[in-house]
C-alpha atoms as a PDB file:
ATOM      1  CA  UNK A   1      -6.657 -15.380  -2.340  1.00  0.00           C
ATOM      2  CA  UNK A   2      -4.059 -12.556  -2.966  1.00  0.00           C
ATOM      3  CA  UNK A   3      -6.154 -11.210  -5.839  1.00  0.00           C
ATOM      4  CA  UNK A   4      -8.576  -9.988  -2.959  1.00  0.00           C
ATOM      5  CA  UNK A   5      -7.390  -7.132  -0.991  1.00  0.00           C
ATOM      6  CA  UNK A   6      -7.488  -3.943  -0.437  1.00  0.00           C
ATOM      7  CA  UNK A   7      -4.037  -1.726  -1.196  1.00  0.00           C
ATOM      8  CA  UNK A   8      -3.531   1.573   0.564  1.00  0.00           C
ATOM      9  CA  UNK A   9      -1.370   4.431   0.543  1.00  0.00           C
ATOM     10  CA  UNK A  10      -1.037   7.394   3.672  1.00  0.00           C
ATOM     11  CA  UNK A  11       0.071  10.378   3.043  1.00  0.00           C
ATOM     12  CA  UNK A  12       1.707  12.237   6.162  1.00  0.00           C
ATOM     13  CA  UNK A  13       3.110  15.337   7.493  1.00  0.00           C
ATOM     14  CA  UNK A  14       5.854  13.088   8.345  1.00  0.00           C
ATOM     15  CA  UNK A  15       7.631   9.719   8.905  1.00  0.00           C
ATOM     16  CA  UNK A  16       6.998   8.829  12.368  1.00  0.00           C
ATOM     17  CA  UNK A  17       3.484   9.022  14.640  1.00  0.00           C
ATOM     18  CA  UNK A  18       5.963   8.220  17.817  1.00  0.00           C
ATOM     19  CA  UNK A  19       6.878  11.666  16.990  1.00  0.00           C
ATOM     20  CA  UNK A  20       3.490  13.226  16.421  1.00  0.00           C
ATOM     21  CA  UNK A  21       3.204  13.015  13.192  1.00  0.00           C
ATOM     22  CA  UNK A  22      -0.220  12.734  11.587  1.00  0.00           C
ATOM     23  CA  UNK A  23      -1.634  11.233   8.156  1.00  0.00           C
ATOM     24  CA  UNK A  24      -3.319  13.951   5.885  1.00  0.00           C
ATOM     25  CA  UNK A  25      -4.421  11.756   3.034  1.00  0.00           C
ATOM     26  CA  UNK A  26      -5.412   8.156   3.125  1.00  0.00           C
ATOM     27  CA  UNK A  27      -6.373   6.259  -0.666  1.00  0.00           C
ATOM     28  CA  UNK A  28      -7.280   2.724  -1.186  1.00  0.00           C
ATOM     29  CA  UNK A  29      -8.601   0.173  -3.649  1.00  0.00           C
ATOM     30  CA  UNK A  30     -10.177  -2.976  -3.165  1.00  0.00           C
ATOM     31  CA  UNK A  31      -9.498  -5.915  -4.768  1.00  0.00           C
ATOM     32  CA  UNK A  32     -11.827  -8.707  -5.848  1.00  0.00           C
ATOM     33  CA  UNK A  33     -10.308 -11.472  -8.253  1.00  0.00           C
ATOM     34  CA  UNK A  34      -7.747  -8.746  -9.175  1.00  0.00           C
ATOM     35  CA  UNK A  35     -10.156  -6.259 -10.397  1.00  0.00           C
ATOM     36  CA  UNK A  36     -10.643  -3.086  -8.551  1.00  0.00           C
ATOM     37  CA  UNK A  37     -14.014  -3.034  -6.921  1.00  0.00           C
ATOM     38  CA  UNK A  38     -14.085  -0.363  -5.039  1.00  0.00           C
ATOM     39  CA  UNK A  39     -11.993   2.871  -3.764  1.00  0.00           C
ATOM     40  CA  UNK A  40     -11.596   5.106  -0.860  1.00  0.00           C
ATOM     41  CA  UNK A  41     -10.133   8.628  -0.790  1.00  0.00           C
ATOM     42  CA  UNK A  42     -10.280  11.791   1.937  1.00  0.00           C
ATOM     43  CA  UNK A  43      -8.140  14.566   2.875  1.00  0.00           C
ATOM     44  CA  UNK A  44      -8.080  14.848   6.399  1.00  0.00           C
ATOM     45  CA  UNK A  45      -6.989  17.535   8.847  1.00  0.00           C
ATOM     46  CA  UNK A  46      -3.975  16.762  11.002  1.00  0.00           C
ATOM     47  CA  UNK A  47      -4.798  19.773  13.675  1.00  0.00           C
ATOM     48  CA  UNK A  48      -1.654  21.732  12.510  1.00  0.00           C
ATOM     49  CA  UNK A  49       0.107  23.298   9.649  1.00  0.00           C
ATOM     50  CA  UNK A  50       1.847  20.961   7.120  1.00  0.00           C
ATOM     51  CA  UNK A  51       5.477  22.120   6.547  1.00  0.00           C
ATOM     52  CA  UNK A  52       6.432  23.202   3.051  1.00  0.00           C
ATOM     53  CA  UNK A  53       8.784  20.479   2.540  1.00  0.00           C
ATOM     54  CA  UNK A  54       5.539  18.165   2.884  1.00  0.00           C
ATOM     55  CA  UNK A  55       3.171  20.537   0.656  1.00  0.00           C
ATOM     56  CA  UNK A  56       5.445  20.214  -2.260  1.00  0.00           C
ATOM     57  CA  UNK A  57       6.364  16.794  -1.934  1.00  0.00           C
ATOM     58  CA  UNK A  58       2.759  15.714  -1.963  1.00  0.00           C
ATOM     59  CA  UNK A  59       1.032  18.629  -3.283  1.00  0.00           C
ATOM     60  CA  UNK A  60      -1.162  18.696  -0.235  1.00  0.00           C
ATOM     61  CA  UNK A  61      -1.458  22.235   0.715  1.00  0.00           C
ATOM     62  CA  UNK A  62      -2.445  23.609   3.947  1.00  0.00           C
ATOM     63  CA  UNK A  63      -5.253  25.655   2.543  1.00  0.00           C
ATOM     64  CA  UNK A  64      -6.398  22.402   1.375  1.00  0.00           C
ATOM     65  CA  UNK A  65      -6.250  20.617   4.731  1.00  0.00           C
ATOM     66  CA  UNK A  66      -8.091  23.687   6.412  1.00  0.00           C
ATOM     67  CA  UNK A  67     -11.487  22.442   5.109  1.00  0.00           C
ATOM     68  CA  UNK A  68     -11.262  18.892   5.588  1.00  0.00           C
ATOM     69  CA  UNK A  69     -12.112  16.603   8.170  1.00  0.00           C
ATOM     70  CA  UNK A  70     -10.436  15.172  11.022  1.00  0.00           C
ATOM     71  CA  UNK A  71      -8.193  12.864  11.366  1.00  0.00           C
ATOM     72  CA  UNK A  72     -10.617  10.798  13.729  1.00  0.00           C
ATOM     73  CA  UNK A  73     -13.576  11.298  11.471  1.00  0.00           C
ATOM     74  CA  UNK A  74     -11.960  10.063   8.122  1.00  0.00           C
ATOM     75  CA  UNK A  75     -10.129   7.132   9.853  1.00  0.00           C
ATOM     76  CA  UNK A  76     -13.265   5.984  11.792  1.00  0.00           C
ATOM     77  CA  UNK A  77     -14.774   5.712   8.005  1.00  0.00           C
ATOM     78  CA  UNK A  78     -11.541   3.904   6.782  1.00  0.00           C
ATOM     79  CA  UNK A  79     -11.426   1.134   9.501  1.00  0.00           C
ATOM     80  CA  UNK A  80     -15.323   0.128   8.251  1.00  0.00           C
ATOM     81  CA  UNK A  81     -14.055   0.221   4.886  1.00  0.00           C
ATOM     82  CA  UNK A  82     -11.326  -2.309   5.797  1.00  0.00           C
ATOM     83  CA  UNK A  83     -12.839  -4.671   8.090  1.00  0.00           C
ATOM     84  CA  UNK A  84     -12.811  -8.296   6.540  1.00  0.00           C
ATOM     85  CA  UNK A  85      -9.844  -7.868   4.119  1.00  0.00           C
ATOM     86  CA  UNK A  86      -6.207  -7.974   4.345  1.00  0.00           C
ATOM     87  CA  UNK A  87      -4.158  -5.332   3.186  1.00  0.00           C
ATOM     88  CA  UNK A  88      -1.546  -4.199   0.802  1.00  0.00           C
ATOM     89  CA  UNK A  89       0.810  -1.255   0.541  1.00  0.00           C
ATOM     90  CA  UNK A  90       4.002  -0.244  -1.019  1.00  0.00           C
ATOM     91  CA  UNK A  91       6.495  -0.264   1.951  1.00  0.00           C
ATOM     92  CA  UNK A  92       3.988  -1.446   4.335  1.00  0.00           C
ATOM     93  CA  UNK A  93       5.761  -0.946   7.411  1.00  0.00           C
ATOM     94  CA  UNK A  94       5.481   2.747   6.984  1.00  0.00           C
ATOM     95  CA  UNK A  95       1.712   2.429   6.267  1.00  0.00           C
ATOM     96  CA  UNK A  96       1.704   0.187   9.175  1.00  0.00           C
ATOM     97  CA  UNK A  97       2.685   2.262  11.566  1.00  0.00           C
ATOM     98  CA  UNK A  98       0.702   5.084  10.141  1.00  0.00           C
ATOM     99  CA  UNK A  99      -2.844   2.938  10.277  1.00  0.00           C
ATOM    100  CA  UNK A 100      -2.244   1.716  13.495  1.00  0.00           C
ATOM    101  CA  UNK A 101      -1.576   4.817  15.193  1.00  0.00           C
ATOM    102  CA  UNK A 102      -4.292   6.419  13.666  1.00  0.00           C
ATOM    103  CA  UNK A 103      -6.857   3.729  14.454  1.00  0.00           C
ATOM    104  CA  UNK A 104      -5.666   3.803  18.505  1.00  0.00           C
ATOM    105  CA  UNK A 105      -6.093   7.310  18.697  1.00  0.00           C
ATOM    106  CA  UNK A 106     -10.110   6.419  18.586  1.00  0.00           C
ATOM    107  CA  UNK A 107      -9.914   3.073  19.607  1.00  0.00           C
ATOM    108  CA  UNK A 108     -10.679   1.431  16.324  1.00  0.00           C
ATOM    109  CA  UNK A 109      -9.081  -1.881  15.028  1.00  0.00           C
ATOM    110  CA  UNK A 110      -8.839  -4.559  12.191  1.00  0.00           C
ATOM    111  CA  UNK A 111      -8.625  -7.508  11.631  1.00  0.00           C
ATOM    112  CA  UNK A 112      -6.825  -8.029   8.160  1.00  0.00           C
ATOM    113  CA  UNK A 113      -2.953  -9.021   7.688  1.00  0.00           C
ATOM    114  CA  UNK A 114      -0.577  -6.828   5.774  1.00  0.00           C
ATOM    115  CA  UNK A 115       1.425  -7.713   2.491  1.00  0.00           C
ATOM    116  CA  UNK A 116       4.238  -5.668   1.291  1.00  0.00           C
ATOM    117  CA  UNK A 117       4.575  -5.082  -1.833  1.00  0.00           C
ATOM    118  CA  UNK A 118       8.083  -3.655  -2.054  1.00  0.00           C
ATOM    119  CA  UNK A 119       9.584  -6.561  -0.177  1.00  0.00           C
ATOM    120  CA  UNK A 120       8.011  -9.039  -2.471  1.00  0.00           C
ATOM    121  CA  UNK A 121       9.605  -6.738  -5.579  1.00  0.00           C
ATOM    122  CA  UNK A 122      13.077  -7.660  -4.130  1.00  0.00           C
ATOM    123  CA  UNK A 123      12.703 -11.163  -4.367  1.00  0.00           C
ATOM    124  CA  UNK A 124      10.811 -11.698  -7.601  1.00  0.00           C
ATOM    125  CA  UNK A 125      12.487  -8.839  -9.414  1.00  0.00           C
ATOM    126  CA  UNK A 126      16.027  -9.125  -8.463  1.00  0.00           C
ATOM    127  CA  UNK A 127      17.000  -7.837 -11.512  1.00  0.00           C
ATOM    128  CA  UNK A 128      15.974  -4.054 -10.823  1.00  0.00           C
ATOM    129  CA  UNK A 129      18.407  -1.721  -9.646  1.00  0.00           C
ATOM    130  CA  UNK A 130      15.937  -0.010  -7.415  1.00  0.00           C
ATOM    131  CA  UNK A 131      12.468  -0.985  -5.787  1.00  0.00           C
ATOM    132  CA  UNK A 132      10.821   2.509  -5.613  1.00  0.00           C
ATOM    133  CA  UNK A 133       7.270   2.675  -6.842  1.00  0.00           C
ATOM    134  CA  UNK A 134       7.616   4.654  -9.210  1.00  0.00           C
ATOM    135  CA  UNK A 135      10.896   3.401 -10.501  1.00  0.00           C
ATOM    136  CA  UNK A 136       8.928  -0.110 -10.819  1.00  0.00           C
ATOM    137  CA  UNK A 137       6.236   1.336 -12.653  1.00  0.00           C
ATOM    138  CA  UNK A 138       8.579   2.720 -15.158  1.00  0.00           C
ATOM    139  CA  UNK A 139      10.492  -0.684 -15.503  1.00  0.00           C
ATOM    140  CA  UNK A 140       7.279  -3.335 -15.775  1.00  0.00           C
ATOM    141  CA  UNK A 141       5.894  -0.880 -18.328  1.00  0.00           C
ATOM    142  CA  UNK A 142       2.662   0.094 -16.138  1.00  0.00           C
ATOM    143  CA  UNK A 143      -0.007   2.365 -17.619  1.00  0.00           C
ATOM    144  CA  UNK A 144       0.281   5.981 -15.001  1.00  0.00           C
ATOM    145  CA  UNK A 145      -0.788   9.232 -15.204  1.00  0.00           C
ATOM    146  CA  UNK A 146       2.262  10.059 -13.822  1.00  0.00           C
ATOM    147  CA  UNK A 147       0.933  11.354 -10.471  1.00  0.00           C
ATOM    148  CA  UNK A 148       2.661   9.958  -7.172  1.00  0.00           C
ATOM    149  CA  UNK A 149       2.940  11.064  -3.734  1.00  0.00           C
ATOM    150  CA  UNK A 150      -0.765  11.425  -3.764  1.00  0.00           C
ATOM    151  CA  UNK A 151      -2.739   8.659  -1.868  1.00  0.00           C
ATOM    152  CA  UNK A 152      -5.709   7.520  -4.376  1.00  0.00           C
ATOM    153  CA  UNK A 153      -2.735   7.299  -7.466  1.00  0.00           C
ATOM    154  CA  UNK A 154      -0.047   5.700  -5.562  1.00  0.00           C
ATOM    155  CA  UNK A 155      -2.431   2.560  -4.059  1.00  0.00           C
ATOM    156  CA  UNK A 156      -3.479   2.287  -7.417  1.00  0.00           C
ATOM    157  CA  UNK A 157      -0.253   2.345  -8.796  1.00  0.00           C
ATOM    158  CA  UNK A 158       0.751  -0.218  -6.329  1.00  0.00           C
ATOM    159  CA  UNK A 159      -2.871  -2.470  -7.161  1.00  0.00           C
ATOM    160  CA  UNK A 160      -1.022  -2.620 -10.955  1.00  0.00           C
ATOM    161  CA  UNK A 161       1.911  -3.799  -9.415  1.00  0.00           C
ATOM    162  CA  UNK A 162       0.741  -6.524  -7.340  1.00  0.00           C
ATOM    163  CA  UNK A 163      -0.986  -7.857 -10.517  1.00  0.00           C
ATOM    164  CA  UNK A 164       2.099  -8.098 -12.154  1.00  0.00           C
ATOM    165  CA  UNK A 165       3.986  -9.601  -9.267  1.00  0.00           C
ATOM    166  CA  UNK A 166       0.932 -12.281  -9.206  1.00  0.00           C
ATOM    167  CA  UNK A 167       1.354 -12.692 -13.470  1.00  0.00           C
ATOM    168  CA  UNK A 168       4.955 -13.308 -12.703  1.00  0.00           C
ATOM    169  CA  UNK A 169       4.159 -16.619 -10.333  1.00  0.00           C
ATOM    170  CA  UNK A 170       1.523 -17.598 -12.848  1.00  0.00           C
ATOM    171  CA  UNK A 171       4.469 -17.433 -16.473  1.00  0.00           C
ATOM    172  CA  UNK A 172       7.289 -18.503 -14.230  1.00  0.00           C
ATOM    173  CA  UNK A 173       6.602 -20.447 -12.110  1.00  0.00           C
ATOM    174  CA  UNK A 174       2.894 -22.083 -13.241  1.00  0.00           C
ATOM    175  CA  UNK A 175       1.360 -21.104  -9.359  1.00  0.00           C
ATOM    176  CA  UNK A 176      -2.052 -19.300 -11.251  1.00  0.00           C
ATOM    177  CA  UNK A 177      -4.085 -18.436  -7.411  1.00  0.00           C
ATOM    178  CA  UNK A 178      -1.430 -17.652  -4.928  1.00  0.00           C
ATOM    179  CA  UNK A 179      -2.499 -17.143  -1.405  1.00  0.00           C
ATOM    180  CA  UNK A 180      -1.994 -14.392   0.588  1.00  0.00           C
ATOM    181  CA  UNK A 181      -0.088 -16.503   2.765  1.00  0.00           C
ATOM    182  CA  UNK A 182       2.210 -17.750  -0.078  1.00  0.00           C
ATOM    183  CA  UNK A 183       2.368 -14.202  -0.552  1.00  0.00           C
ATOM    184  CA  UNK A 184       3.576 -12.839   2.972  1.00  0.00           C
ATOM    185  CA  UNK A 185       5.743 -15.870   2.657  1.00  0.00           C
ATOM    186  CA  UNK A 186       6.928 -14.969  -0.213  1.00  0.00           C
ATOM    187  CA  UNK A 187       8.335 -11.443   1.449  1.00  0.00           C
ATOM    188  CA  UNK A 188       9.978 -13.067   4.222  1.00  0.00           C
ATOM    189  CA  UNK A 189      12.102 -15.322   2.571  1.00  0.00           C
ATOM    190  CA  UNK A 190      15.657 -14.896   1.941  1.00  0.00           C
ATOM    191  CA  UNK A 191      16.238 -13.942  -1.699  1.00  0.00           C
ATOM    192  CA  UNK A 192      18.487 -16.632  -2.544  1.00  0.00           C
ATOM    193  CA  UNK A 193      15.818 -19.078  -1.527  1.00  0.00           C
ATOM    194  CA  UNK A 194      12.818 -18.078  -3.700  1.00  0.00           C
ATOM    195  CA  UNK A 195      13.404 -19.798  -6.603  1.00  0.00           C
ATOM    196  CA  UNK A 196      13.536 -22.870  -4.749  1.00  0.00           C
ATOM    197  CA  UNK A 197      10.132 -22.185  -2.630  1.00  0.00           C
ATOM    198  CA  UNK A 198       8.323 -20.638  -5.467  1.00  0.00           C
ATOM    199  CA  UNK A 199       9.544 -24.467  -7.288  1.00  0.00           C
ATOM    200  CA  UNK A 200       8.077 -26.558  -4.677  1.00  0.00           C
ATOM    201  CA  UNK A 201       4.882 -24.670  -4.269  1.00  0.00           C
ATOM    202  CA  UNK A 202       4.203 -25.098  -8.185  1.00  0.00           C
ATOM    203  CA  UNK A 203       4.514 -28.917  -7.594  1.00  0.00           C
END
């Protein structure tokens, strides 16, 4: 069921590992029957300075990267912790890449799928003006602490939203366990078109 996952959130010294770039933070809650069972958060050391641009964006400094662990430590913990689930994230492509290129560098795998939450925010929310995290946590009204750009807040910021996105199926459209499948569906579908999926599901 979609109410079982685990939703994660990288933070990085940048936006591509093609290019070298490394994750410095990785956070993560897990799911059971919507209810956060679990949670996952370490700092880890890319092998090189962060630049400054990406110490105040996330707050991550480099003094505070100098005592933590590897990358290959930290993400050889993270792919046990993830093993059996599929997986959630807020722009997931970026996490994505991010995970996977990680995970080669010491031959680790997984075996979950990924959901996106952003690109199912475009098609049930059509209304918003913009899909940002943040900016959707403001307009559904979601309790925050007002910390983002940090790993542990943001995946739980984004485990809040995917419980609204599932209470929206369940008022509007009467669909009250949605699979992940429906859900991965859900993002792939042309946004002119949901209304009449979403329909034919609830059937």
């Amino acid at each position: 069921m979609a109410d079982s996952i685990i939703v994660l959130d990288f933070e990085t010294t940048g936006l591509s590992p093609q290019q070298g770039d490394r994750a410095i933070e990785i956070g993560a809650v897990k799911l059971h029957q919507g209810e956060v069972v679990d949670r996952f958060q370490r700092l880890m050391n890319p092998g090189f300075r962060v630049s400054s641009f990406i110490e105040g964006y996330t707050g991550i400094t480099n003094n505070m990267l100098s005592g933590a662990p590897r990358c290959a430590e930290v993400m050889d913990e993270f792919a046990d912790f993830i093993q059996g689930s599929n997986l959630l994230a807020h722009n997931a492509s970026f996490d994505q890449r991010f995970l996977d290129g990680e995970l080669a560098l010491i031959n680790r795998d997984y075996n979950g799928q990924f959901a996106c939450s952003l690109l199912v925010s475009r098609r049930l929310h059509q209304e918003t003006s913009s899909h940002k995290l943040g900016d959707l946590v403001r307009y559904h009204q979601i309790d925050n602490d007002g910390v983002f750009h940090r790993a542990l807040a943001d995946a739980e910021m984004t485990a809040k939203l995917w419980r609204v996105q599932l209470a929206t199926l369940r008022d509007k459209y009467g669909i009250t366990q949605p699979s992940f499948e429906l859900m991965t569906k859900i993002a792939k579908t042309p946004k002119a078109s949901i209304d009449t999926l979403l329909r034919k599901v609830s059937r």
